[in-house]
Protein backbone atom coordinates (compact mmCIF):
# COMPACT_ATOMS: atom_id res chain seq x y z
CA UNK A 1 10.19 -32.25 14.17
CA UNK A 2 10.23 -31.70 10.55
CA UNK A 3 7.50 -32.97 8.18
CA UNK A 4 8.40 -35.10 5.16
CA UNK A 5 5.11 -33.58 3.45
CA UNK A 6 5.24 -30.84 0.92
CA UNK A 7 3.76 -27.83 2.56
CA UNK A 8 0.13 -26.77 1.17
CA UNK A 9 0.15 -22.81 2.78
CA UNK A 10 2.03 -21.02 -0.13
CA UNK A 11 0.84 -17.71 0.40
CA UNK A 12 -1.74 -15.45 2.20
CA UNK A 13 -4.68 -15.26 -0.83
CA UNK A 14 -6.42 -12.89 0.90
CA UNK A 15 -7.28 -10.86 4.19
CA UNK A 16 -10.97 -10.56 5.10
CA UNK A 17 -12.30 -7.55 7.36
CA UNK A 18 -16.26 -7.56 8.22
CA UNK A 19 -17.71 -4.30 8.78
CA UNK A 20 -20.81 -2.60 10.31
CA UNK A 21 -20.12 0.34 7.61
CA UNK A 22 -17.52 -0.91 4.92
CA UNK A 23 -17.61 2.45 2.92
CA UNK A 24 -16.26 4.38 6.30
CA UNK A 25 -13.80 2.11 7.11
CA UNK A 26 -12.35 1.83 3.41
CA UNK A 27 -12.10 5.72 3.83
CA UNK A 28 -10.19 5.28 7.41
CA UNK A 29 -7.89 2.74 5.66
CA UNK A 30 -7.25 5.01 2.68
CA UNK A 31 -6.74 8.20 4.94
CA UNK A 32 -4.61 6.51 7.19
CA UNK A 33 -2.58 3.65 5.49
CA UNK A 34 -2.82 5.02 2.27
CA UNK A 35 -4.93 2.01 0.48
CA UNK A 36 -6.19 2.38 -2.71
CA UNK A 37 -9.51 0.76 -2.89
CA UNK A 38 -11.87 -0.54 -5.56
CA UNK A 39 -15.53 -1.37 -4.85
CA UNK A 40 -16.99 -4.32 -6.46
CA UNK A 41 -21.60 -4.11 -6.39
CA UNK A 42 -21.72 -7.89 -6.71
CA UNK A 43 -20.43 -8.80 -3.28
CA UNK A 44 -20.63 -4.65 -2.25
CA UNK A 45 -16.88 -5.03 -0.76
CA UNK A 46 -13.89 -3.00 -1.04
CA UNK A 47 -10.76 -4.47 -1.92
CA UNK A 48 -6.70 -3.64 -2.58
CA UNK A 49 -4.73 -6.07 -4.69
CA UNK A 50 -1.30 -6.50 -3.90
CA UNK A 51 0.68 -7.95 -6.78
CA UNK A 52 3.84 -9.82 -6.24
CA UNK A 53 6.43 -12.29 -7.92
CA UNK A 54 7.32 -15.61 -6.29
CA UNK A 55 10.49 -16.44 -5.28
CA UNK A 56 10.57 -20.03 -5.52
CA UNK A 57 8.76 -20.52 -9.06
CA UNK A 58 9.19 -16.69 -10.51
CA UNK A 59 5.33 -16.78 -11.18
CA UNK A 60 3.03 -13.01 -10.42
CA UNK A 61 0.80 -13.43 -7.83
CA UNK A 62 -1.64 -11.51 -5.60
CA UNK A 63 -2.84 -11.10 -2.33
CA UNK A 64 -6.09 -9.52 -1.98
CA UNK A 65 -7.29 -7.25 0.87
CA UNK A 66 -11.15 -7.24 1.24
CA UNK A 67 -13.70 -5.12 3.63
CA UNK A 68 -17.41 -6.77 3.23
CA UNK A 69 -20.30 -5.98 5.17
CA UNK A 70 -20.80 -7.91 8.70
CA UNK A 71 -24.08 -9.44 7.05
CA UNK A 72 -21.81 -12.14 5.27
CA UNK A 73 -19.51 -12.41 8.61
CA UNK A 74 -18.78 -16.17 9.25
CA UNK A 75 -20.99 -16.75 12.62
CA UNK A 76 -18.57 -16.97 15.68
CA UNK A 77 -18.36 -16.26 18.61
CA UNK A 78 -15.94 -13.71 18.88
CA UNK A 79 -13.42 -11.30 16.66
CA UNK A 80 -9.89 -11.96 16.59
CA UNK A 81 -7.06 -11.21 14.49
CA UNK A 82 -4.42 -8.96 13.49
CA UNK A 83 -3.12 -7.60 9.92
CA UNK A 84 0.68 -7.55 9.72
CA UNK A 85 1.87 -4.30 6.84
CA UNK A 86 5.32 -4.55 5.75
CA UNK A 87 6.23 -1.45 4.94
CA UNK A 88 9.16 0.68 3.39
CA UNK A 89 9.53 3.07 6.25
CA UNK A 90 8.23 2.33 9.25
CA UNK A 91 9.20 5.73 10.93
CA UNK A 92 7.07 7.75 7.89
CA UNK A 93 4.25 5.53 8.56
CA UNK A 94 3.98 6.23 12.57
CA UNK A 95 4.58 9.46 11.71
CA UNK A 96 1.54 9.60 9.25
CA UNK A 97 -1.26 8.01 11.64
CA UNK A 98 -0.14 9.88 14.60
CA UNK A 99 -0.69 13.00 12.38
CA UNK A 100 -4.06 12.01 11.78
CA UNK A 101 -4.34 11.36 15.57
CA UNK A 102 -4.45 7.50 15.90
CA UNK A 103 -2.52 5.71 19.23
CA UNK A 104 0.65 3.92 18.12
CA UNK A 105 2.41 1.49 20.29
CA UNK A 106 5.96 1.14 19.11
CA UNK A 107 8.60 1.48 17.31
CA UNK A 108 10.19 -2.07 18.42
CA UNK A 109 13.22 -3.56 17.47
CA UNK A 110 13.44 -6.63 16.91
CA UNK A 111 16.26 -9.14 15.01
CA UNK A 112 13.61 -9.96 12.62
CA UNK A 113 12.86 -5.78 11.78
CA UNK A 114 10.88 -3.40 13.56
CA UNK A 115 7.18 -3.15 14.77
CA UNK A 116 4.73 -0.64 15.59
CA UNK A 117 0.55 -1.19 16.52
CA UNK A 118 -2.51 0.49 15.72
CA UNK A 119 -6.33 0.13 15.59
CA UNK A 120 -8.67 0.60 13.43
CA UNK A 121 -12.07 2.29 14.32
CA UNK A 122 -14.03 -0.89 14.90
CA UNK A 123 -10.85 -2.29 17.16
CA UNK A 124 -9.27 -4.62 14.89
CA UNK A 125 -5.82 -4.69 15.06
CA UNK A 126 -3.16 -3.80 13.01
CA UNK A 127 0.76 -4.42 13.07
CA UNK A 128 2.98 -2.37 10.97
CA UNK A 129 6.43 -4.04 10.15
CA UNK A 130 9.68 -2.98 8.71
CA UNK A 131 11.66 -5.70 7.32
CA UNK A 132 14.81 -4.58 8.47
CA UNK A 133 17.11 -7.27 7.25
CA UNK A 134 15.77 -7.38 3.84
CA UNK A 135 17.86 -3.90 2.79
């Protein structure tokens, strides 16, 4: 059933990791996704901006990737998600992280492109995708 209403979600703004050590997971991330990070003192995060121009209004926007410490973690009861990557080659990628000895599931095939999993060090999922359709 389709919604008269303008839809509010335009984007992902920003992806929030908690961590127990932020510097040594910004140094996994960098070492095995290849993320350039920046530190910030005020909020003592690390973060990646990813630029990009919108399709419907041809305006730059970003969406920013952010490891804080677990003393600002929202208080629940348990820790969920995943991150989904697109990226431009899917079979350099698994071929990177497996070099550096981290478990892959994957490389699936699906209409939609192809997928491959990993963890980080503190367990939190990650999905790597190839957009397959958009070459």
């Amino acid at each position: 059933m389709e919604s008269s209403q303008e839809k509010f979600i335009a984007a992902i703004g920003g992806v929030f990791i908690y961590s127990e050590n932020p510097k040594e997971l910004a140094e996994w991330y960098k070492k095995h996704l290849l993320i350039d990070w920046e530190f910030t003192e005020e909020y003592g995060s690390y973060y990646a901006t990813f630029f990009y121009k919108d399709a419907a209004d041809g305006k730059k926007y970003c969406t920013v990737w952010s490891i804080l410490g677990s003393n600002v973690r929202p208080k629940l009861d348990f820790r969920a998600f995943t991150v989904n990557y697109r990226v431009n080659n899917i079979d350099k990628a698994v071929e990177h992280v497996k070099s550096l000895g981290v478990e892959v599931r994957g490389v699936d095939v699906y209409p939609e492109g192809k997928f491959a999993w990993i963890e980080d060090p503190e367990g939190n999922h990650i999905e790597l995708w190839e957009d397959t359709k958009a070459k």
